[in-house]
Protein backbone atom coordinates (compact mmCIF):
# COMPACT_ATOMS: atom_id res chain seq x y z
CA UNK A 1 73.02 -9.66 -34.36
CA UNK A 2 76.98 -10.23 -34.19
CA UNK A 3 79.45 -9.47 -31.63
CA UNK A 4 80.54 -6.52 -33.01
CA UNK A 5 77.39 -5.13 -32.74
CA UNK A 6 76.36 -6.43 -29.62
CA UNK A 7 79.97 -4.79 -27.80
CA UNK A 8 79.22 -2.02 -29.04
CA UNK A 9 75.84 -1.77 -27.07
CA UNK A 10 77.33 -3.07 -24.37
CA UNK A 11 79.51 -0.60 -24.11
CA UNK A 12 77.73 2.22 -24.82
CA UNK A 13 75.69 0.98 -21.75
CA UNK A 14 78.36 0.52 -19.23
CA UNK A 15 79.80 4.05 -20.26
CA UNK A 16 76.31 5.79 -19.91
CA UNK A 17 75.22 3.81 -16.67
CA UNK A 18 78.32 5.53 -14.82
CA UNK A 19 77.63 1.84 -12.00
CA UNK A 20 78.17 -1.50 -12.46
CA UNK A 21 75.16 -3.07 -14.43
CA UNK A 22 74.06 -6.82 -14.34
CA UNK A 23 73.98 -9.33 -16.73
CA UNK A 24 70.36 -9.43 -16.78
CA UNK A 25 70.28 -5.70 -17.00
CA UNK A 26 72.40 -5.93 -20.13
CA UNK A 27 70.66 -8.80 -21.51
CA UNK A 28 67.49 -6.66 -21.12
CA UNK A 29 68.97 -3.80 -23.71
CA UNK A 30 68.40 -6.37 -26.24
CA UNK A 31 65.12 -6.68 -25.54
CA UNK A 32 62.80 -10.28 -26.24
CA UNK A 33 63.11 -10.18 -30.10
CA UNK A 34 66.37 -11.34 -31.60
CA UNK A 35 68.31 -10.73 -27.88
CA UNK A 36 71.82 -12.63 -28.00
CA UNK A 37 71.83 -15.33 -25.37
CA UNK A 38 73.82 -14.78 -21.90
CA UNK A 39 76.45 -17.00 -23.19
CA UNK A 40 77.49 -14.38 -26.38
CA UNK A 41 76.91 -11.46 -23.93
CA UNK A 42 80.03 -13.06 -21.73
CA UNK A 43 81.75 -13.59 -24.85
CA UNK A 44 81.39 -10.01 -25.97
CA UNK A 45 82.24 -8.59 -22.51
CA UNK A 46 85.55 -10.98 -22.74
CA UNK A 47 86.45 -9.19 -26.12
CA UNK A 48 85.60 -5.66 -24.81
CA UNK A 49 87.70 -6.67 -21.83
CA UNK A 50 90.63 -7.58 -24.20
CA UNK A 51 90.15 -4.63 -26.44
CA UNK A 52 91.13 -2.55 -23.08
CA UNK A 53 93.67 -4.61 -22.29
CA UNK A 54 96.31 -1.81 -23.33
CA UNK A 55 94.26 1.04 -22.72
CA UNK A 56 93.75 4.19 -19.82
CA UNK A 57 90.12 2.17 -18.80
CA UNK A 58 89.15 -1.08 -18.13
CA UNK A 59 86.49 -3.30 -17.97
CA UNK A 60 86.11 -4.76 -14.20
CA UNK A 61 83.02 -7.49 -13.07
CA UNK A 62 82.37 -6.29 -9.64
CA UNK A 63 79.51 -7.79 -6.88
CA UNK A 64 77.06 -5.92 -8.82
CA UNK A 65 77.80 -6.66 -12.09
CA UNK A 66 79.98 -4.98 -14.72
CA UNK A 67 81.73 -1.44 -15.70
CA UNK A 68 83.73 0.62 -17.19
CA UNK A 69 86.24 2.40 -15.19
CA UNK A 70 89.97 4.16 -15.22
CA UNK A 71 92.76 2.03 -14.35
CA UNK A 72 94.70 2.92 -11.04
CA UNK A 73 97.91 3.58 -12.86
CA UNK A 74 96.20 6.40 -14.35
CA UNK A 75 95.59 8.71 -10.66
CA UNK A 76 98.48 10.79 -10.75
CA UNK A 77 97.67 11.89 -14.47
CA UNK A 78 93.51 12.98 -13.58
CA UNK A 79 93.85 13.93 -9.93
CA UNK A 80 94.14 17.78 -11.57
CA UNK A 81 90.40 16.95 -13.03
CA UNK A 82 89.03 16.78 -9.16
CA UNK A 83 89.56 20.20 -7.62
CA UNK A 84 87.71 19.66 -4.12
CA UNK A 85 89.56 17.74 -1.68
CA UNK A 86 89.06 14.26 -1.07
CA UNK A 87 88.02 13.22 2.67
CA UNK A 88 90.45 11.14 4.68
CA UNK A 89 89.38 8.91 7.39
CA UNK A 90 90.95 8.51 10.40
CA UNK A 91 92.51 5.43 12.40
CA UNK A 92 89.51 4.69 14.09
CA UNK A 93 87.18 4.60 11.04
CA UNK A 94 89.39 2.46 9.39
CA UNK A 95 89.95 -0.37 11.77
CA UNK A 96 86.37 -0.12 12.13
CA UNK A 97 85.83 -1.12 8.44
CA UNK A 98 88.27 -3.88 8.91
CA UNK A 99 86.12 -5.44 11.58
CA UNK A 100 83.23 -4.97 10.11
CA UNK A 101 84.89 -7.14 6.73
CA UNK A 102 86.51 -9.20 7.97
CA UNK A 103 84.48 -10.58 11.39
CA UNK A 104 80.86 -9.73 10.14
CA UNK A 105 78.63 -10.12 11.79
CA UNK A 106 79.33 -8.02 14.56
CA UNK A 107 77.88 -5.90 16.82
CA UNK A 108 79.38 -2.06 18.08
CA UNK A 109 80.26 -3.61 21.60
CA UNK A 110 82.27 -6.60 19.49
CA UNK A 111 84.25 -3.86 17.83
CA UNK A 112 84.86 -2.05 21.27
CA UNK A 113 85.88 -4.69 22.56
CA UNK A 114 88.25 -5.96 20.37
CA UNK A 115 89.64 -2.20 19.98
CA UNK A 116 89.60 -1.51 23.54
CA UNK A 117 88.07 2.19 22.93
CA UNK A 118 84.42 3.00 22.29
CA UNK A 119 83.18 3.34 18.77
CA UNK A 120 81.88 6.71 18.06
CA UNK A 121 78.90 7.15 16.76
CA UNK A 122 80.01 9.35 14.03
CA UNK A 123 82.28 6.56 12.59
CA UNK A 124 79.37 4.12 12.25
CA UNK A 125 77.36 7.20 10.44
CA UNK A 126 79.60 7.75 8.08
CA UNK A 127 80.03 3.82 6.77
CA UNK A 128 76.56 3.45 6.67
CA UNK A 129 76.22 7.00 4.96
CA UNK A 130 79.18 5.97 2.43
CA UNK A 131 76.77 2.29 2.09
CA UNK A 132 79.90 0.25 3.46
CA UNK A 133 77.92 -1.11 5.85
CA UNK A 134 74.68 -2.31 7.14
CA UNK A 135 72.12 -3.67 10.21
CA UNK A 136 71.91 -7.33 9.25
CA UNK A 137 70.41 -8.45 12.38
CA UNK A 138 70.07 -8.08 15.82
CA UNK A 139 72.25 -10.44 18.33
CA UNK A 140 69.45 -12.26 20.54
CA UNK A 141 71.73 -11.27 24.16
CA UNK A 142 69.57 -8.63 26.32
CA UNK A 143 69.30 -5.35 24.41
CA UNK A 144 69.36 -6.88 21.14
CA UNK A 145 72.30 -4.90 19.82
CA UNK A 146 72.50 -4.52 15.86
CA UNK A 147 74.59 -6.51 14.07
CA UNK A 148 76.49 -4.77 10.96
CA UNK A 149 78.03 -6.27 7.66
CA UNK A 150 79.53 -4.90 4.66
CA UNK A 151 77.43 -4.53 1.81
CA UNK A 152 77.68 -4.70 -2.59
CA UNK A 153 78.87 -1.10 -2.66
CA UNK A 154 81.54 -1.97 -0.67
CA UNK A 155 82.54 -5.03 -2.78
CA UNK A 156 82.16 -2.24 -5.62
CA UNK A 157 84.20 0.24 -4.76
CA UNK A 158 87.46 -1.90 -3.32
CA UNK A 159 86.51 -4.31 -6.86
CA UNK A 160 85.58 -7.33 -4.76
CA UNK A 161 82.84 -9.43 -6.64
CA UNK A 162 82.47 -11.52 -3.19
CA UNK A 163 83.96 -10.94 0.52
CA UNK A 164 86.05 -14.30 -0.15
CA UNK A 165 88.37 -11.89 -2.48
CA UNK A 166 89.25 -9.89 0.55
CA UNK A 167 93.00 -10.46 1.23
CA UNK A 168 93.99 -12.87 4.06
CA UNK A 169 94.36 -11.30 7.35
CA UNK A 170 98.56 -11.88 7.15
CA UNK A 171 98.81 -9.28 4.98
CA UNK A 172 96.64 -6.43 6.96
CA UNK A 173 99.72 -6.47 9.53
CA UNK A 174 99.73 -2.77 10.55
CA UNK A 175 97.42 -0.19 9.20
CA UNK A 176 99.90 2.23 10.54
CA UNK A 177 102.18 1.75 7.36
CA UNK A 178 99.18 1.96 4.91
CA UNK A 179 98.88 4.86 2.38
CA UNK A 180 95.36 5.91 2.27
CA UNK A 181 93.88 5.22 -1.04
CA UNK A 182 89.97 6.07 -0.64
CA UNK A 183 90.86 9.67 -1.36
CA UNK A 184 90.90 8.80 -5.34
CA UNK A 185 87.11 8.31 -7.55
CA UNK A 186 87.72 4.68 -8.94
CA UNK A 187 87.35 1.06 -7.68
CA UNK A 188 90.31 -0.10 -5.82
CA UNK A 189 91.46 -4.10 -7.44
CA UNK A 190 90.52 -6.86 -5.00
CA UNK A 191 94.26 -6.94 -3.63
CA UNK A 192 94.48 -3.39 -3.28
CA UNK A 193 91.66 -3.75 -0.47
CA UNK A 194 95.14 -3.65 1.92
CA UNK A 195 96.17 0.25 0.27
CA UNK A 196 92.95 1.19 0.70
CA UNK A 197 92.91 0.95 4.58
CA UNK A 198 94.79 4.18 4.52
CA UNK A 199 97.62 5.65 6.97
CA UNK A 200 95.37 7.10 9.02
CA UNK A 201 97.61 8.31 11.65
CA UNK A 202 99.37 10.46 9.17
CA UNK A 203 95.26 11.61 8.24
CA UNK A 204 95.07 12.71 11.76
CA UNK A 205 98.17 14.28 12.24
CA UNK A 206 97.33 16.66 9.08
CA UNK A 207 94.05 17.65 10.54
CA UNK A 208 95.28 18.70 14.17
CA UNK A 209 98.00 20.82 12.36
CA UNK A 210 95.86 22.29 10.15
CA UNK A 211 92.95 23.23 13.05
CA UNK A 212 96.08 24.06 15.18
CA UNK A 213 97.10 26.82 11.70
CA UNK A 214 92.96 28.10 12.27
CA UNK A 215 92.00 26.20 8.59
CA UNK A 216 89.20 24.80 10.78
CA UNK A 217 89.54 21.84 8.40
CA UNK A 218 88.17 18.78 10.09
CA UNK A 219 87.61 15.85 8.00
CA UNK A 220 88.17 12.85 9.86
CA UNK A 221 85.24 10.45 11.42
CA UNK A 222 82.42 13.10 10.71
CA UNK A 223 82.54 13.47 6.68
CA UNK A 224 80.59 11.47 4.76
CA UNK A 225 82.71 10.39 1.80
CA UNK A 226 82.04 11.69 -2.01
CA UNK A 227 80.00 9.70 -4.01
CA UNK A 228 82.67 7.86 -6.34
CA UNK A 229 81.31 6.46 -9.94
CA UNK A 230 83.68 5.42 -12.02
CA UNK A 231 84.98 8.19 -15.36
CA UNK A 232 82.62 10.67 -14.02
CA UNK A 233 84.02 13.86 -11.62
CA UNK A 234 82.52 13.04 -7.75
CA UNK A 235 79.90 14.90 -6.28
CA UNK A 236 81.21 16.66 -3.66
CA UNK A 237 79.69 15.34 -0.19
């Protein structure tokens, strides 16, 4: 079997899975007779990554393997395709998140703490709803309080493929300045994990005014985010 023919089964996969797909899934299209060895599979991934080099998609390796997905620079041309409005988290979500990334593991009274405010429960709801994060243990201190940590969907959607990729801490100075990002269906690119801790403050401040108007639009804390998969329109949540 050549390359040619091999990237093109590749990519039919990645395009039909709509999720990143392994290596070993891939290499398991091929099935045992005549399959191409890992080492051409990574060589025809390379070329399919080159032959998007110039294109509206790209190929991205994520933690859970590989896909096909619309470049960022492409947003402002497809947001018209998505009519239903994206959620936006608020402050408290966000810093949350943060925590959770960056100090993991930790437990609900580490984040309070380090907040100073108490973590609602709906904010730990919706992360583990959206598959952000997860119980990895309990701490062994009296009441053996659960112990949360990101998880592969969240190195997926922010295009992480390992929590080392995250950005240093310098440059997550004040999430107050941020423009939220997580409102848009694609993965984020591993240094864009900063844009998408969004300006939640300004997320707030256009839900009080629009409950104060009677929209009865609340969207921060409580809604579980759409589920986002890459050149397909979201499912609204």
């Amino acid at each position: 079997m050549d390359e040619r023919q091999i990237k093109n089964v590749l990519e039919a996969a990645l395009l039909a899975a709509g999720r990143p797909v392994s290596l070993d899934q891939l290499s398991a299209l091929f099935g045992k007779r005549g399959a191409p060895s890992r080492d051409a599979i990574r060589s025809a991934l390379a070329t399919l990554t080159d032959d998007y080099a110039d294109r509206g998609i790209e190929l991205k390796r994520v933690a859970s393997g590989y896909r096909i997905q619309i470049r960022r620079n492409m947003g402002d041309w497809l947001m018209p395709l998505w009519e239903e409005r994206a959620p936006r988290y608020s402050r408290a979500l966000l810093e949350t998140l943060a925590l959770v990334a960056y100090r993991q593991p930790i437990t609900r009274g580490e984040i309070e703490e380090v907040r100073g405010v108490a973590v609602s429960t709906n904010i730990v709801r919706t992360l583990q709803e959206r598959g952000w994060i997860r119980v990895v243990g309990h701490r062994e201190v009296p009441g053996k309080p659960a112990m949360f940590g990101t998880t592969k969907e969240f190195l997926d959607y922010f295009g992480l493929t390992r929590l080392e990729d995250l950005p240093p801490l310098s440059e997550v100075r004040d999430l107050e300045g941020l423009i939220p990002e997580l409102d848009f269906p694609q993965t984020l690119p591993q240094q864009d994990f900063v844009d998408g801790l969004s300006d939640a403050a300004e997320a707030e401040e256009e839900q009080a005014a629009e409950e104060e108007a009677g929209n009865g639009v609340s969207v921060a804390d409580e809604t579980p985010a759409a589920q986002v998969i890459p050149l397909q329109r979201p499912e609204s949540a």
